[in-house]
PDB file of N, CA and C in Angstrom:
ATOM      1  N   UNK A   1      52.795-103.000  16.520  1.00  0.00           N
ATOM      2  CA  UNK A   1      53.853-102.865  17.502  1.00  0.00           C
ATOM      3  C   UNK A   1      54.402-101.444  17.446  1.00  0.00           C
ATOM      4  N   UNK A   2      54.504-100.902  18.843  1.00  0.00           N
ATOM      5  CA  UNK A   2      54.741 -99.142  18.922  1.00  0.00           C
ATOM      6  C   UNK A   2      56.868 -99.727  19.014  1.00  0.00           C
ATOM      7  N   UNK A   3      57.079 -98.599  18.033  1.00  0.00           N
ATOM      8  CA  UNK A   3      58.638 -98.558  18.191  1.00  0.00           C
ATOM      9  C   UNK A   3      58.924 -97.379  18.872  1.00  0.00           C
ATOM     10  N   UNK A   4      60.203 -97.371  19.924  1.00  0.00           N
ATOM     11  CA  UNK A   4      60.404 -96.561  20.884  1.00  0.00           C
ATOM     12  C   UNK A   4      61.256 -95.431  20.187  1.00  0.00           C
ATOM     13  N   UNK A   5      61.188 -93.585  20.608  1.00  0.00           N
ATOM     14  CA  UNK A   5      61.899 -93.081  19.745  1.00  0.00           C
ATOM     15  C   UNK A   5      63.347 -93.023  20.526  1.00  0.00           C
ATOM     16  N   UNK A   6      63.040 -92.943  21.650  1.00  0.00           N
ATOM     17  CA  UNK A   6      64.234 -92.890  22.400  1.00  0.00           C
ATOM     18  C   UNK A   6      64.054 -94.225  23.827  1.00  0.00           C
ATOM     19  N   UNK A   7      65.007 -94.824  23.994  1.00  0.00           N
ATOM     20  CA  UNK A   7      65.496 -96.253  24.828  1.00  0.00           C
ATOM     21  C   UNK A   7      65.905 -95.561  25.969  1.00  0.00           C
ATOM     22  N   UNK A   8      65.219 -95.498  27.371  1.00  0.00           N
ATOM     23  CA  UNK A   8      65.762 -94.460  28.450  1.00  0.00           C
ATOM     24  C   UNK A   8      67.218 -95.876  28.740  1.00  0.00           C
ATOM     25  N   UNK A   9      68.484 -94.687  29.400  1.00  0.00           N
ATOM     26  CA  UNK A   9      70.022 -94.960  29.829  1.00  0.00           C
ATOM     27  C   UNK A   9      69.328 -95.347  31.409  1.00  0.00           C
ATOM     28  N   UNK A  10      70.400 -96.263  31.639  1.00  0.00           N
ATOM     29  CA  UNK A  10      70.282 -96.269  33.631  1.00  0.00           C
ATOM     30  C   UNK A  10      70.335 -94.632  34.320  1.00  0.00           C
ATOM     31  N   UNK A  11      70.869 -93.811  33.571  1.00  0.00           N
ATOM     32  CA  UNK A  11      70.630 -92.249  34.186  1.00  0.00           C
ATOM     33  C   UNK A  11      69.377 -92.004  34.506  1.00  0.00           C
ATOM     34  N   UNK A  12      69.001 -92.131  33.475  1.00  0.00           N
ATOM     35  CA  UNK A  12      67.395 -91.749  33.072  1.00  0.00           C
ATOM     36  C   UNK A  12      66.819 -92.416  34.205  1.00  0.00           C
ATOM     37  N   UNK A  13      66.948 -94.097  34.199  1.00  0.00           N
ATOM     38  CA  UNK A  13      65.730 -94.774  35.077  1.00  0.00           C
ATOM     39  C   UNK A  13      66.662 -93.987  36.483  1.00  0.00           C
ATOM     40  N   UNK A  14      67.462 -94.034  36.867  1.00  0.00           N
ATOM     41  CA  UNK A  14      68.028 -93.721  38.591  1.00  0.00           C
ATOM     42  C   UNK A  14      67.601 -92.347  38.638  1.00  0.00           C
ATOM     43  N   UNK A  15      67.373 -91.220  37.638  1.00  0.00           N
ATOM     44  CA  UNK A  15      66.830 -89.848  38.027  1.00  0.00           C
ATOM     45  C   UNK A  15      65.652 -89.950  37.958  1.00  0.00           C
ATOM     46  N   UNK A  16      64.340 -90.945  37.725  1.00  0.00           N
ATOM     47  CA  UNK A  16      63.232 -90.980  37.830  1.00  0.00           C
ATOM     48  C   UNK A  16      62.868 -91.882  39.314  1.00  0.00           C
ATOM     49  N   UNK A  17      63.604 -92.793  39.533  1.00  0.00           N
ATOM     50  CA  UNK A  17      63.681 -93.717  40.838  1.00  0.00           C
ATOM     51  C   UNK A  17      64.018 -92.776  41.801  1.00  0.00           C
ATOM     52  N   UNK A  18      65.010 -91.694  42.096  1.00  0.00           N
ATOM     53  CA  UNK A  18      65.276 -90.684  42.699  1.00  0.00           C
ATOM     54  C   UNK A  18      64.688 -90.032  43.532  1.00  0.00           C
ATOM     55  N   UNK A  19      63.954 -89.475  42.028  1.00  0.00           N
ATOM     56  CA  UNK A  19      62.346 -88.506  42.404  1.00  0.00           C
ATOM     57  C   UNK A  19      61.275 -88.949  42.835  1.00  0.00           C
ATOM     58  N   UNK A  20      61.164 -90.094  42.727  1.00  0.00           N
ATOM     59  CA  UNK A  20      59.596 -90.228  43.218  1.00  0.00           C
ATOM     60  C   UNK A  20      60.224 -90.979  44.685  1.00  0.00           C
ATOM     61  N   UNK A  21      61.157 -91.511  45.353  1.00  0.00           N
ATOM     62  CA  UNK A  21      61.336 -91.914  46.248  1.00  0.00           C
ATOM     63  C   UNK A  21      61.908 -90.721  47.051  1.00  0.00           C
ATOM     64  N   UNK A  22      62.462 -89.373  46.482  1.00  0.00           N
ATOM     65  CA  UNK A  22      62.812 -87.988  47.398  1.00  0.00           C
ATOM     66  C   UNK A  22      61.372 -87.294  47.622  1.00  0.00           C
ATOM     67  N   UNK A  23      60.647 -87.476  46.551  1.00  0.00           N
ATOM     68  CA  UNK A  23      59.462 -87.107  47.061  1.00  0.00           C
ATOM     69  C   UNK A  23      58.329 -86.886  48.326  1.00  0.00           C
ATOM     70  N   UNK A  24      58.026 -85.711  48.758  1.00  0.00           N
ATOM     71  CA  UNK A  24      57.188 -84.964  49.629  1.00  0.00           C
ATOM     72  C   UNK A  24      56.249 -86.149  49.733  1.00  0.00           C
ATOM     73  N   UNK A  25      55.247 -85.570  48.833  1.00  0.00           N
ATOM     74  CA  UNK A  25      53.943 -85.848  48.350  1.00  0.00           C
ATOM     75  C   UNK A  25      54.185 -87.350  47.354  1.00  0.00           C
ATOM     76  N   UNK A  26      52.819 -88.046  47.014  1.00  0.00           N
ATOM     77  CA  UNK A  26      52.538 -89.396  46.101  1.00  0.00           C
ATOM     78  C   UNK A  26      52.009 -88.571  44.754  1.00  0.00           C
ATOM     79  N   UNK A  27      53.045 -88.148  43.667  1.00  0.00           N
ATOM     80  CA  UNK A  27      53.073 -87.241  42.298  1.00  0.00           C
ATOM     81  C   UNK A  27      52.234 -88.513  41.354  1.00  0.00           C
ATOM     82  N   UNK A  28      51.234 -87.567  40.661  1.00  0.00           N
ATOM     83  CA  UNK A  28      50.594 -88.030  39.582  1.00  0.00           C
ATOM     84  C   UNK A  28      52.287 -88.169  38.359  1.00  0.00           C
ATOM     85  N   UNK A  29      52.024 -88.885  37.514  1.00  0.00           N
ATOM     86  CA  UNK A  29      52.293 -88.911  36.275  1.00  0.00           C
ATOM     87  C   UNK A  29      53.107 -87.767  35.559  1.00  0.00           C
ATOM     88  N   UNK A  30      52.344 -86.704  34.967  1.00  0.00           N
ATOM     89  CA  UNK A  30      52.204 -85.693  35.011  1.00  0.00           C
ATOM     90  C   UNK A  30      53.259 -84.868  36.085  1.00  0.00           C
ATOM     91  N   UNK A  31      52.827 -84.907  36.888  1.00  0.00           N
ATOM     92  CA  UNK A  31      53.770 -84.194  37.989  1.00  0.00           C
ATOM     93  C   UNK A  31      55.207 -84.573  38.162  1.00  0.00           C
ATOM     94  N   UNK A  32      55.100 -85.411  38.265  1.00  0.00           N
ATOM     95  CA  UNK A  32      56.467 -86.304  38.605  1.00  0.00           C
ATOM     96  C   UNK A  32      57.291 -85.864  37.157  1.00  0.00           C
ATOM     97  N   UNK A  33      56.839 -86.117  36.314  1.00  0.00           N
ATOM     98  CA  UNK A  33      57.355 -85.837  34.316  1.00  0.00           C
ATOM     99  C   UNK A  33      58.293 -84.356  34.541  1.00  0.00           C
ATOM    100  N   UNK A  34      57.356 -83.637  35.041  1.00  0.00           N
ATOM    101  CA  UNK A  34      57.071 -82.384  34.780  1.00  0.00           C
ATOM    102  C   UNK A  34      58.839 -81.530  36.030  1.00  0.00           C
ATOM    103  N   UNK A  35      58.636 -82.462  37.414  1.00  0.00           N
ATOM    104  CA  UNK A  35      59.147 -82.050  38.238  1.00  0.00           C
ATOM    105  C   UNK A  35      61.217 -82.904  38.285  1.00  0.00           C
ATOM    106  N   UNK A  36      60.998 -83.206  36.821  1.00  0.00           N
ATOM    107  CA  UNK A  36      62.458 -84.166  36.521  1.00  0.00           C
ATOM    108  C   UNK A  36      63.179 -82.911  36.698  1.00  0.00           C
ATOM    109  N   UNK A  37      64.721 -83.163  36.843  1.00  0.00           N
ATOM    110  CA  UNK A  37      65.697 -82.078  36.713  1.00  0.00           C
ATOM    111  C   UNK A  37      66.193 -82.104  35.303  1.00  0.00           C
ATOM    112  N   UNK A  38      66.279 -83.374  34.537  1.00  0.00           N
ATOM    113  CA  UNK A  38      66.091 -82.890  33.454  1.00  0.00           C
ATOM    114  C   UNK A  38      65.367 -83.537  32.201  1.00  0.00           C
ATOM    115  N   UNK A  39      64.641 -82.798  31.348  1.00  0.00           N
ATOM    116  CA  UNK A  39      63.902 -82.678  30.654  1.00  0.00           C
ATOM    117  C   UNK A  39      63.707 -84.362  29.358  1.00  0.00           C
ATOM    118  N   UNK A  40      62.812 -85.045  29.367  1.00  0.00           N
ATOM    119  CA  UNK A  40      63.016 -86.059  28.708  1.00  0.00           C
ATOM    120  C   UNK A  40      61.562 -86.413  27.734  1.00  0.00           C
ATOM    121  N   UNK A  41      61.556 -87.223  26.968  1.00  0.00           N
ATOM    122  CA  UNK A  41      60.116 -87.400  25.829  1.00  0.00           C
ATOM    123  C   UNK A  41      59.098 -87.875  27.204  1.00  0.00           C
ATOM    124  N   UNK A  42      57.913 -87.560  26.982  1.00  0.00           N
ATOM    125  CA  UNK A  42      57.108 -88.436  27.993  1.00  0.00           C
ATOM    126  C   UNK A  42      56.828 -90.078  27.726  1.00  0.00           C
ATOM    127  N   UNK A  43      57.002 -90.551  26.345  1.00  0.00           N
ATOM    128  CA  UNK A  43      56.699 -91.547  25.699  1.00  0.00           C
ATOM    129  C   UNK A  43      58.134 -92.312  26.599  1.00  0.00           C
ATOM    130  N   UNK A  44      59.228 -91.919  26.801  1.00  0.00           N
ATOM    131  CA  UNK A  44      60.561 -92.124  27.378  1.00  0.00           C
ATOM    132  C   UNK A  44      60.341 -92.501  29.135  1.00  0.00           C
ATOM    133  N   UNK A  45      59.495 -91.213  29.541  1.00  0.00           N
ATOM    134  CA  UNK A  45      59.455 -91.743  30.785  1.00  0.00           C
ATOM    135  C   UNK A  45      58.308 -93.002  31.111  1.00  0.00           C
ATOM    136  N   UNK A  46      57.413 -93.223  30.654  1.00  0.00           N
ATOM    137  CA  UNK A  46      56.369 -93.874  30.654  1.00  0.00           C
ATOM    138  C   UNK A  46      57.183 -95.546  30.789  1.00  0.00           C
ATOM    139  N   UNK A  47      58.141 -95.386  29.418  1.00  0.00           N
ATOM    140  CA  UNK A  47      58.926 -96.871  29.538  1.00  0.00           C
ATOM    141  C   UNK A  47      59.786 -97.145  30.641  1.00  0.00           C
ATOM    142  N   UNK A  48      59.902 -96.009  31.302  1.00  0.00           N
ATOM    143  CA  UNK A  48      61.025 -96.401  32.425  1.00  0.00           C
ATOM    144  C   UNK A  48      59.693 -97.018  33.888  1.00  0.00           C
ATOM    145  N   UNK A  49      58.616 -96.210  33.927  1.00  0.00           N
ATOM    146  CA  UNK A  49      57.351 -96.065  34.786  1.00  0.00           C
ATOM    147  C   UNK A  49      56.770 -97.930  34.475  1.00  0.00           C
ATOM    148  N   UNK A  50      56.896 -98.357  33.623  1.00  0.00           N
ATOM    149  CA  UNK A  50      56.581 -99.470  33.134  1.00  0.00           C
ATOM    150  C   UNK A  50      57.960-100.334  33.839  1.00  0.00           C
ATOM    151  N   UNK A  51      58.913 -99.949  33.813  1.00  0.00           N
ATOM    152  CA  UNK A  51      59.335-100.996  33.917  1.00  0.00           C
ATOM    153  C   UNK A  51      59.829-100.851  35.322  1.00  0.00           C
ATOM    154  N   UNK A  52      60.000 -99.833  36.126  1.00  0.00           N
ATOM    155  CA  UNK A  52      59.600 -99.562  37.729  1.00  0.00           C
ATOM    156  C   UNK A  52      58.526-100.270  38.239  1.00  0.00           C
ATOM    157  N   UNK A  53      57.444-100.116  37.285  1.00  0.00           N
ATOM    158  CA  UNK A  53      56.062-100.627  38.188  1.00  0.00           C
ATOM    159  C   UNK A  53      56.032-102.476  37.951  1.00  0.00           C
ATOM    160  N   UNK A  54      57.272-102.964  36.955  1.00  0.00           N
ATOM    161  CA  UNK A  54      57.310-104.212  36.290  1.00  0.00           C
ATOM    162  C   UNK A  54      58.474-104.731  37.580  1.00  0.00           C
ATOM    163  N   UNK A  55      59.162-104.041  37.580  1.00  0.00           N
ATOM    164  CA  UNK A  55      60.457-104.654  38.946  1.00  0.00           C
ATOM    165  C   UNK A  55      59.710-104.242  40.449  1.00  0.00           C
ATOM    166  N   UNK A  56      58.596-103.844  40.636  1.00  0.00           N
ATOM    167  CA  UNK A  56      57.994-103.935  42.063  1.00  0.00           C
ATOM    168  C   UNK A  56      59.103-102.731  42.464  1.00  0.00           C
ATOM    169  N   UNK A  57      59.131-101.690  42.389  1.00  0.00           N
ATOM    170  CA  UNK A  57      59.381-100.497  42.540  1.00  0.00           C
ATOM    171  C   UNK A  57      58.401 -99.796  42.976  1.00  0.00           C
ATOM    172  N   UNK A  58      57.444 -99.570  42.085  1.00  0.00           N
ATOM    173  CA  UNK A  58      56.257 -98.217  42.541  1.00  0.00           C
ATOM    174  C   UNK A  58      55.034 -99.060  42.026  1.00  0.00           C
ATOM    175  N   UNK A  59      53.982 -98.464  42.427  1.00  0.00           N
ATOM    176  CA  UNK A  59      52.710 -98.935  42.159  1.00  0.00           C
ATOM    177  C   UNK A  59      51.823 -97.431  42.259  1.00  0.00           C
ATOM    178  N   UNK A  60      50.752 -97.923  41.291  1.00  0.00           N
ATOM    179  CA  UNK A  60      50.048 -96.307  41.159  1.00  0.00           C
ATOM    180  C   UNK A  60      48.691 -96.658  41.832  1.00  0.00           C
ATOM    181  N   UNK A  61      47.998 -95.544  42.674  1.00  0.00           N
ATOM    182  CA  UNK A  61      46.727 -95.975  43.728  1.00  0.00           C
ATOM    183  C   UNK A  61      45.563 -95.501  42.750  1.00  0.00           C
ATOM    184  N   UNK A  62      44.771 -95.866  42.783  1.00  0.00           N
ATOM    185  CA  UNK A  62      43.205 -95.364  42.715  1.00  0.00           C
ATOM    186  C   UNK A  62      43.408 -94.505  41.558  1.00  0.00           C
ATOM    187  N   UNK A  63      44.078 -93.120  42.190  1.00  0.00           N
ATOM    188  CA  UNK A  63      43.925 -91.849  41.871  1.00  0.00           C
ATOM    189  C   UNK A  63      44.898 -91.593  40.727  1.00  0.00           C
ATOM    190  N   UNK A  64      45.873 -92.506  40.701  1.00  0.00           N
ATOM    191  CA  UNK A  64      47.008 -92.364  39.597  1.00  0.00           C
ATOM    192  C   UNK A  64      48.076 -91.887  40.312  1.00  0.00           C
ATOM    193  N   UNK A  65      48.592 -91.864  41.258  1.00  0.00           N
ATOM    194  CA  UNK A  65      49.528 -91.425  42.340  1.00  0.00           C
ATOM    195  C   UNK A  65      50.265 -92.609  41.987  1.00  0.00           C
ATOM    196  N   UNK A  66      51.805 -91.707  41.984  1.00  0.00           N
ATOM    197  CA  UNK A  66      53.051 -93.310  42.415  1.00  0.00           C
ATOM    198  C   UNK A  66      53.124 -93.097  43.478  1.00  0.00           C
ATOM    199  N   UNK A  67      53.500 -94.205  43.957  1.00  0.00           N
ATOM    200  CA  UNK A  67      53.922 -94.655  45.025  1.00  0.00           C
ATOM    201  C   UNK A  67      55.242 -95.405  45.400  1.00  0.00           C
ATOM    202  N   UNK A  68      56.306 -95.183  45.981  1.00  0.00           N
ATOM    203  CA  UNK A  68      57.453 -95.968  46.169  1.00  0.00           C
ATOM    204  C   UNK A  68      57.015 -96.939  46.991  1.00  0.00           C
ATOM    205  N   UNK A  69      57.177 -98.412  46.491  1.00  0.00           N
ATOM    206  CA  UNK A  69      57.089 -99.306  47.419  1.00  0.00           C
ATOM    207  C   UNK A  69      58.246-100.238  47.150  1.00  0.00           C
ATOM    208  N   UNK A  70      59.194-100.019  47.368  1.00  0.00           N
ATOM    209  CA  UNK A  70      60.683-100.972  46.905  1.00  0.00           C
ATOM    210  C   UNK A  70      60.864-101.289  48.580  1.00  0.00           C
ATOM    211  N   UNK A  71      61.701-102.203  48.939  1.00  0.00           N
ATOM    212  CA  UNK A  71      62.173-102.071  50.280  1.00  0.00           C
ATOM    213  C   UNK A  71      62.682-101.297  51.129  1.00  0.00           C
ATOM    214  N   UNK A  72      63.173-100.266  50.641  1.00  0.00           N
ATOM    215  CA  UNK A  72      64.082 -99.163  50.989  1.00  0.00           C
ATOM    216  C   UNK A  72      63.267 -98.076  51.042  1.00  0.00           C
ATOM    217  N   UNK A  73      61.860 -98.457  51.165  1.00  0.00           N
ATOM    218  CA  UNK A  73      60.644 -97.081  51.374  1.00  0.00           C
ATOM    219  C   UNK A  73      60.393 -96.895  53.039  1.00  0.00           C
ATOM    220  N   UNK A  74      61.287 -95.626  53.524  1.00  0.00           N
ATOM    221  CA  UNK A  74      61.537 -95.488  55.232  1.00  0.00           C
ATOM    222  C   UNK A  74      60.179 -95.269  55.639  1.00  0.00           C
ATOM    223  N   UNK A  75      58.587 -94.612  54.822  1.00  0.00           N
ATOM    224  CA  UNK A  75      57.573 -94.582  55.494  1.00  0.00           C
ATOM    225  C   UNK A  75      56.846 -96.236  55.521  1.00  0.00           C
ATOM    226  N   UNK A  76      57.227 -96.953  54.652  1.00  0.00           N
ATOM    227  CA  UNK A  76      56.785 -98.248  55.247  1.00  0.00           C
ATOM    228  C   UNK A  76      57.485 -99.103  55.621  1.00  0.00           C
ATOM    229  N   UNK A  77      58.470 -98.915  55.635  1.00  0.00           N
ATOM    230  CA  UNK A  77      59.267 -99.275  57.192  1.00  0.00           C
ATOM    231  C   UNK A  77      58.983 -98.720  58.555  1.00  0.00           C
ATOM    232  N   UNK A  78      58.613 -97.336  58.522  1.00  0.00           N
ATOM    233  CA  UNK A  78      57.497 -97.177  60.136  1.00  0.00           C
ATOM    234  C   UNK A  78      56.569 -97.555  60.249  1.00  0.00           C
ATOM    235  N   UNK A  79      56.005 -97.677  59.311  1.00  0.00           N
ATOM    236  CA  UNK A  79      54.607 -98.298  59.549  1.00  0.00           C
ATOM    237  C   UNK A  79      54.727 -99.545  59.568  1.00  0.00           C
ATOM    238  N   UNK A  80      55.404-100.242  59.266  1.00  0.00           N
ATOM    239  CA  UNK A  80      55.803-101.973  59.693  1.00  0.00           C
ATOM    240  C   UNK A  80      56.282-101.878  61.434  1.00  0.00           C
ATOM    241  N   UNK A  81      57.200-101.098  61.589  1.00  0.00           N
ATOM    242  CA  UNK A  81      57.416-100.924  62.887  1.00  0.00           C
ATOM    243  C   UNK A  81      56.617-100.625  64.005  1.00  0.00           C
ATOM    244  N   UNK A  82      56.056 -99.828  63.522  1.00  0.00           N
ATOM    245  CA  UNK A  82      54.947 -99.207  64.491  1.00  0.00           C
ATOM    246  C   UNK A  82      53.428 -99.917  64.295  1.00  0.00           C
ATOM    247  N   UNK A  83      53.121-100.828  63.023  1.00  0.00           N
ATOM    248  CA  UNK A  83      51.819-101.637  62.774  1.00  0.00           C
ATOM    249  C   UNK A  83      51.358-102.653  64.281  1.00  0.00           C
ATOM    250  N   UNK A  84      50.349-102.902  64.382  1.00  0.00           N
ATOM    251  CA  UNK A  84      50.041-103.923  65.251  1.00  0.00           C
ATOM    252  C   UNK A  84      50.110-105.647  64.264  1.00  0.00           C
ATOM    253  N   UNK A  85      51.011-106.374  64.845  1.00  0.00           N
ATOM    254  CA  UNK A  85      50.950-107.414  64.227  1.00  0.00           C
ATOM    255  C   UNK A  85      49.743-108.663  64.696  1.00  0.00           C
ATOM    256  N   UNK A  86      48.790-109.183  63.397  1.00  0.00           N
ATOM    257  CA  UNK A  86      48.407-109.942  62.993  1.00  0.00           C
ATOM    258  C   UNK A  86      48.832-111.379  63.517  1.00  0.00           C
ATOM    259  N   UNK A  87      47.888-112.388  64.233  1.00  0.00           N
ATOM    260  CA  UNK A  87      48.476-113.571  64.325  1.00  0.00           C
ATOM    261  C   UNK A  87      48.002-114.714  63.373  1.00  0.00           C
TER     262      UNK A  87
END
């Protein structure tokens, strides 16, 4: 059993939820870590990434890209809007 060195605060998880949902572009891992405002263990963010991708928050594609998919994601909300619906 891996013991954690540091327990991320709700700061921590809401400045990582932040970023990848202010986000341009779908950030690797890596990128996203890298592009925090502020600076944290990676072993730290990984547990917060775990437990984002555990509450149906983000999901990572193919390539290792997050992805925001919470309800409150406005590009798939156009694309629900604008989709052709299925009968």
């Amino acid at each position: 059993m891996t013991s954690l060195l540091h327990s991320p605060n709700l700061d921590t998880v809401l400045m990582v939820e932040r970023a990848v949902k202010e986000s341009d572009e779908y950030p690797t891992k890596t990128q996203l870590w890298r592009s925090l405002p502020k600076k944290m263990q990676y072993q730290t963010f990984m547990v917060v990434l775990k437990y984002l991708e555990a509450s149906s928050k983000i999901m990572f594609d193919v390539h290792g890209h997050i992805i925001w998919v919470a309800a409150d994601n406005p590009k798939l909300k156009e694309l629900l809007s604008t989709g052709v619906e299925l009968r």
